[in-house]
Protein backbone atom coordinates (compact mmCIF):
# COMPACT_ATOMS: atom_id res chain seq x y z
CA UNK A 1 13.30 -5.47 -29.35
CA UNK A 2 10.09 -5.39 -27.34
CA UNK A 3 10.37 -3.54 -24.04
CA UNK A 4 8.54 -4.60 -20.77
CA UNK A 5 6.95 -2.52 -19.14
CA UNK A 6 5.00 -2.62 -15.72
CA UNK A 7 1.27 -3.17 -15.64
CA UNK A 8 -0.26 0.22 -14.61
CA UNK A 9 -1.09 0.78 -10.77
CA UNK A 10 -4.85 1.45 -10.40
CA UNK A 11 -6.18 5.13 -10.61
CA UNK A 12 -7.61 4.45 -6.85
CA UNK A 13 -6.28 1.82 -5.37
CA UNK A 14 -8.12 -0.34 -2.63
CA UNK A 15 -7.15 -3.28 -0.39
CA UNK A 16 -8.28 -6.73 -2.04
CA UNK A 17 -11.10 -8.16 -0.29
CA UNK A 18 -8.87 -11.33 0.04
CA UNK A 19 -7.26 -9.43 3.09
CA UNK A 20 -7.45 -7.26 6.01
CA UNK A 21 -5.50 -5.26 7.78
CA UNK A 22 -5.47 -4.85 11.26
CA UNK A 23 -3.23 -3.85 14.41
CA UNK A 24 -2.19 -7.06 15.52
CA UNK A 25 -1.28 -6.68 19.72
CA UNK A 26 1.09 -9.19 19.56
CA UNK A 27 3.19 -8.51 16.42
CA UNK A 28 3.40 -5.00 17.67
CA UNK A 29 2.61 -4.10 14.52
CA UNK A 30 0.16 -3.96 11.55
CA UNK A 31 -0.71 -6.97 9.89
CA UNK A 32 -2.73 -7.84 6.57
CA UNK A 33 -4.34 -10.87 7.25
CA UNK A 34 -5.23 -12.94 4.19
CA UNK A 35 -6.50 -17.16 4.37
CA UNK A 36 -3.41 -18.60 3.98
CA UNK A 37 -1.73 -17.14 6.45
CA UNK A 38 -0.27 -13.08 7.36
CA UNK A 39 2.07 -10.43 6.22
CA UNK A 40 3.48 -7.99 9.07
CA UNK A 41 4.35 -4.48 7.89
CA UNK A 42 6.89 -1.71 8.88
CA UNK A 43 5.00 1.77 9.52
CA UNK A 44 5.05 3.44 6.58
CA UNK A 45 3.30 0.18 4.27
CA UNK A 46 0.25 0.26 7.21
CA UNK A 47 0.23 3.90 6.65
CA UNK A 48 0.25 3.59 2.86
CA UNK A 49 -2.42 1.10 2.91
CA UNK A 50 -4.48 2.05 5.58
CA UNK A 51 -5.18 5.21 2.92
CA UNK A 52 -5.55 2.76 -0.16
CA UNK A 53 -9.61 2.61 0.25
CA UNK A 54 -10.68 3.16 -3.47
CA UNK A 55 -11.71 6.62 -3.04
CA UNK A 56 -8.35 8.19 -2.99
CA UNK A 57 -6.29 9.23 -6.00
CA UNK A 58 -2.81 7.65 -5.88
CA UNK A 59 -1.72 11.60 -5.76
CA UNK A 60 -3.96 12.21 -2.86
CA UNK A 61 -2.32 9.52 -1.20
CA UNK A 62 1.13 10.59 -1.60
CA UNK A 63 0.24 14.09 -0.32
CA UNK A 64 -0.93 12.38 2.82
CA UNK A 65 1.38 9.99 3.49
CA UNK A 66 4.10 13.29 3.18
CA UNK A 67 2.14 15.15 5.42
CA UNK A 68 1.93 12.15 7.83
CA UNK A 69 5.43 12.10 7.97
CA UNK A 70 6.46 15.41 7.95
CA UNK A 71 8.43 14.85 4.39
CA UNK A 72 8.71 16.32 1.17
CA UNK A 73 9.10 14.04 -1.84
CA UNK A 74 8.16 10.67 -0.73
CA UNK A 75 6.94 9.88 -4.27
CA UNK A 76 9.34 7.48 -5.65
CA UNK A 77 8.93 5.17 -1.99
CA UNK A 78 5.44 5.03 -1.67
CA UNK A 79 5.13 4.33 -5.59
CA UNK A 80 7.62 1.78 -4.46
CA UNK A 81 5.34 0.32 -1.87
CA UNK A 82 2.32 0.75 -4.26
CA UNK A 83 3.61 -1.54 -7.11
CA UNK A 84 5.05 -3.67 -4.46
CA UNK A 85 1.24 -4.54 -3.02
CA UNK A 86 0.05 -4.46 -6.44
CA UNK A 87 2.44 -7.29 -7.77
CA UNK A 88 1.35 -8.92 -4.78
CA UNK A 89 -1.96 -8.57 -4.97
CA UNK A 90 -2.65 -6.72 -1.81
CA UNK A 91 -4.49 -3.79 -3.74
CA UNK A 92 -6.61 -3.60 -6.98
């Protein structure tokens, strides 16, 4: 039996130059922006990749993002969020 496994998340991951994000005024909320049409995202996902910039490590990241919010172990949910723009395509 052959087990799947996921594709590994990139060492430093970066936005794809397919979108931006951006503070949109009238979502009230971040936005990625992309030609086809727009995603709007909670707080934490525009913190998470506001920080995804290709010079962080995906540990530097997470260290941030707990500091940010003033939490301990956030691992597992912004790994989450990670794989989640990944399979999208949102970060390389």
């Amino acid at each position: 039996m052959t087990e799947i496994t996921d594709p590994p998340l990139p060492e430093r991951p970066r936005l794809n130059k397919m979108f931006r994000l951006q503070w949109e005024p009238a979502q009230e909320a971040h936005v990625l922006l992309y030609p086809e049409g727009m995603v709007k995202l909670n707080q934490s996902a525009a913190e998470i990749l506001k920080r995804c910039d290709g010079e962080r490590t995906i540990a530097q990241l997470i260290t941030e993002i707990e500091q940010a919010f003033g939490e301990k172990d956030l691992r597992d949910p912004v790994m989450g969020m990670l794989r989640t723009a990944f399979e999208q395509d949102w970060i390389q």
